[in-house]
C-alpha atoms as a PDB file:
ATOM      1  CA  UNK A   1      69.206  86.619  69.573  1.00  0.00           C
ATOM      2  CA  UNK A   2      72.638  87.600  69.070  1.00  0.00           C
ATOM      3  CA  UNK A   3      71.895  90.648  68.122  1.00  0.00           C
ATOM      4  CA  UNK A   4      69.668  91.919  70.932  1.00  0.00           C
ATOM      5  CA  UNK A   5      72.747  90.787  73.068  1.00  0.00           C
ATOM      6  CA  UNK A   6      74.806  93.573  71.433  1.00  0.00           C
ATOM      7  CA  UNK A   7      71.589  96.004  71.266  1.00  0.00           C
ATOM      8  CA  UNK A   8      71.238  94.790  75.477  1.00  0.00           C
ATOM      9  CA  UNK A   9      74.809  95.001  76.045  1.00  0.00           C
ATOM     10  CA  UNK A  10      74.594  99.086  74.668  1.00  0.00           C
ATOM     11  CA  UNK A  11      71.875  99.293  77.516  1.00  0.00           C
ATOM     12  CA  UNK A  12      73.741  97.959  80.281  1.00  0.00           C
ATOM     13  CA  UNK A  13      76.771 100.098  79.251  1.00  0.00           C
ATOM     14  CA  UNK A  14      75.088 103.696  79.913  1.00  0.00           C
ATOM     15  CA  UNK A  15      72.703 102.251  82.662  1.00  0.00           C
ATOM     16  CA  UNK A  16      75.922 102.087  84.953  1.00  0.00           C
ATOM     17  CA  UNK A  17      77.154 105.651  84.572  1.00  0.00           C
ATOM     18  CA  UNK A  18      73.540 106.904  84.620  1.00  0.00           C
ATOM     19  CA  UNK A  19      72.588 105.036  88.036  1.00  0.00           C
ATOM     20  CA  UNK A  20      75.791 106.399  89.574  1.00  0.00           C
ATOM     21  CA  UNK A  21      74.233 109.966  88.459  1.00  0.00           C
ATOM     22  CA  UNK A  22      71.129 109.739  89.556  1.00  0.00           C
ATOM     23  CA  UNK A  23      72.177 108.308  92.828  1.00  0.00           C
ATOM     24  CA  UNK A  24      74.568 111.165  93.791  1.00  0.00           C
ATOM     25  CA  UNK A  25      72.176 113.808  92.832  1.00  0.00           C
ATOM     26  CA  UNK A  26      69.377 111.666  94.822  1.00  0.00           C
ATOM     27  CA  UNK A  27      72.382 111.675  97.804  1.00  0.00           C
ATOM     28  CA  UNK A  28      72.964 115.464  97.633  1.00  0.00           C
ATOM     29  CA  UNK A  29      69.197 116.025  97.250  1.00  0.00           C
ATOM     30  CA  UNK A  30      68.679 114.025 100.961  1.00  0.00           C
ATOM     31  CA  UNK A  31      71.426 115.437 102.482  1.00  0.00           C
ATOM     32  CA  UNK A  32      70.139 119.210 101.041  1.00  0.00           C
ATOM     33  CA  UNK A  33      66.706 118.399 102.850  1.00  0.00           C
ATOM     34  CA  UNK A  34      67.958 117.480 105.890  1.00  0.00           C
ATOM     35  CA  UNK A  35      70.292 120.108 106.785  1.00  0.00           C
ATOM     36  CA  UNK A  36      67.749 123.070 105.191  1.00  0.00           C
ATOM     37  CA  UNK A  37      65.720 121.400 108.304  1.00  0.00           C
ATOM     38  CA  UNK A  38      68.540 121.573 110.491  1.00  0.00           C
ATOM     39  CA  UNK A  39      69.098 125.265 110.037  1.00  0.00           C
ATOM     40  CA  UNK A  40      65.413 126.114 110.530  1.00  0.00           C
ATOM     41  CA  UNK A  41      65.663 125.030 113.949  1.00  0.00           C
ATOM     42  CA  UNK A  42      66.425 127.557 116.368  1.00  0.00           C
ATOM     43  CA  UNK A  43      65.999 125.087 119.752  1.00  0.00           C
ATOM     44  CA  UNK A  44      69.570 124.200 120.891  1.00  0.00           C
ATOM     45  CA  UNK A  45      68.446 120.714 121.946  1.00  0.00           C
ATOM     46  CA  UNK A  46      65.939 119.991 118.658  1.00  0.00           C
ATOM     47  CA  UNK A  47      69.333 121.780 116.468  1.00  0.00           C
ATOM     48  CA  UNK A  48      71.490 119.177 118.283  1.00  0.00           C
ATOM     49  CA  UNK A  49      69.422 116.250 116.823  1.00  0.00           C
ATOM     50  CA  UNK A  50      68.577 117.731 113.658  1.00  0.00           C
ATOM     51  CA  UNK A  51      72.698 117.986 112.921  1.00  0.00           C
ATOM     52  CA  UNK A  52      72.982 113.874 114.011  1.00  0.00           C
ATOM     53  CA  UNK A  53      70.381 113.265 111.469  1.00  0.00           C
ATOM     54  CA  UNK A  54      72.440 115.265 109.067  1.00  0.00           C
ATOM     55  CA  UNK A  55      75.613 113.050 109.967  1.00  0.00           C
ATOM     56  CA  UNK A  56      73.205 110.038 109.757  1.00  0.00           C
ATOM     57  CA  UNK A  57      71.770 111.307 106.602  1.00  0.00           C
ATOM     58  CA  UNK A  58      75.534 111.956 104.806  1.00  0.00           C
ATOM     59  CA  UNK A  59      76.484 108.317 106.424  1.00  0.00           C
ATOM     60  CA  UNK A  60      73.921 106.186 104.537  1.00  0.00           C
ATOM     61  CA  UNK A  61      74.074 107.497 101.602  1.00  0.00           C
ATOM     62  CA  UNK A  62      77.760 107.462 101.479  1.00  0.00           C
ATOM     63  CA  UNK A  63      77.251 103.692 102.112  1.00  0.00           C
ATOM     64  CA  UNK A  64      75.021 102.813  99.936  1.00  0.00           C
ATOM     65  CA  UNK A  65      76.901 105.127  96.528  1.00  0.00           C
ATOM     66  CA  UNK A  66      80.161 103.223  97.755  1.00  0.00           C
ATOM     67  CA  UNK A  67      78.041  99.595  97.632  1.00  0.00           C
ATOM     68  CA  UNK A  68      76.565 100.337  94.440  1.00  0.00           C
ATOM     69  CA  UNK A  69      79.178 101.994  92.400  1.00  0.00           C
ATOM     70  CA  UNK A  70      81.069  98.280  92.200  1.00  0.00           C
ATOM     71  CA  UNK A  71      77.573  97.147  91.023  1.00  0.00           C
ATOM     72  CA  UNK A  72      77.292  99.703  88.589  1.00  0.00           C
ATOM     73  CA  UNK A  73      81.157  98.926  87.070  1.00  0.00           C
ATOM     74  CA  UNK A  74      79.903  95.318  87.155  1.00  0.00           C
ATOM     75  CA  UNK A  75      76.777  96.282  85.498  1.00  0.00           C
ATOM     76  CA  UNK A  76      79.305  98.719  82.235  1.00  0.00           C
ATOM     77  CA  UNK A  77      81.684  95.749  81.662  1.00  0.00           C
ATOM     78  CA  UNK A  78      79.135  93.027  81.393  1.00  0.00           C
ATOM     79  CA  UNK A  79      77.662  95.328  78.740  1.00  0.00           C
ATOM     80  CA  UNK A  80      80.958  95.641  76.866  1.00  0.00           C
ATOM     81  CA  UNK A  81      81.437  92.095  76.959  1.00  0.00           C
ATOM     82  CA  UNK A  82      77.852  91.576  75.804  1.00  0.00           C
ATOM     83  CA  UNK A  83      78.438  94.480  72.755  1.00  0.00           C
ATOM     84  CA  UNK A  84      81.339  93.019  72.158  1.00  0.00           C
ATOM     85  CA  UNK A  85      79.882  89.395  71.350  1.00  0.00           C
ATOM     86  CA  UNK A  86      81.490  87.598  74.014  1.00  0.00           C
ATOM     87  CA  UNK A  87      78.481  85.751  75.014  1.00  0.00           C
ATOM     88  CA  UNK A  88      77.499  84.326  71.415  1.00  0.00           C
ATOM     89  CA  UNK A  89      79.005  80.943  71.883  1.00  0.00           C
ATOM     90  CA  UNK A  90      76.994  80.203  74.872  1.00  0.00           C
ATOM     91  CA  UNK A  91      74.441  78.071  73.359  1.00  0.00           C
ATOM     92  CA  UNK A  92      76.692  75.277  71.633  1.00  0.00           C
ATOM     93  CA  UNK A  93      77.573  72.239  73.521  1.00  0.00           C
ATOM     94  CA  UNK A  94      80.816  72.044  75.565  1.00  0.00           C
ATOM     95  CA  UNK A  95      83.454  70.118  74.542  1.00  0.00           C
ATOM     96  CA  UNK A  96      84.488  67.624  77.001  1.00  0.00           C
END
């Protein structure tokens, strides 16, 4: 058990960095999209509201990298601590 721990731990260690990756390229792929619609538009009023959802667009996902990027730091050190064998011990009895 220990050892898929360390074999887990490995795992968790390059999920973090990878889900930070994948969610800025998903961010700048949303963003990309929405403004490439923005620009097609040649109404003034539709190009007005097409640029807000641009803004909106940028705003989420600035939110939600800035949420999860905590998570995904969480997520790289409980997989050092988990390579590193820090958990072992958990299954013996406390000492009171």
């Amino acid at each position: 058990m220990n050892s898929l721990k360390k074999y887990l731990g490995i795992v968790w260690m390059c999920a973090g960095p990878t889900i930070i990756v994948i969610m800025i390229l998903q961010a700048i792929d949303k963003v990309g999209t929405a403004s490439s619609k923005a620009i097609a538009i040649t109404n003034d009023l539709k190009k007005a509201a097409a640029l807000g959802e641009v803004n909106n667009t940028i705003l989420q996902w600035s939110i939600i990298i800035l949420v999860f990027i905590p998570i995904a730091i969480g997520l790289m050190i409980f997989g050092k601590y988990s390579f590193a064998g820090e958990y072992d011990h958990t299954n013996k009895k406390a000492k009171l």
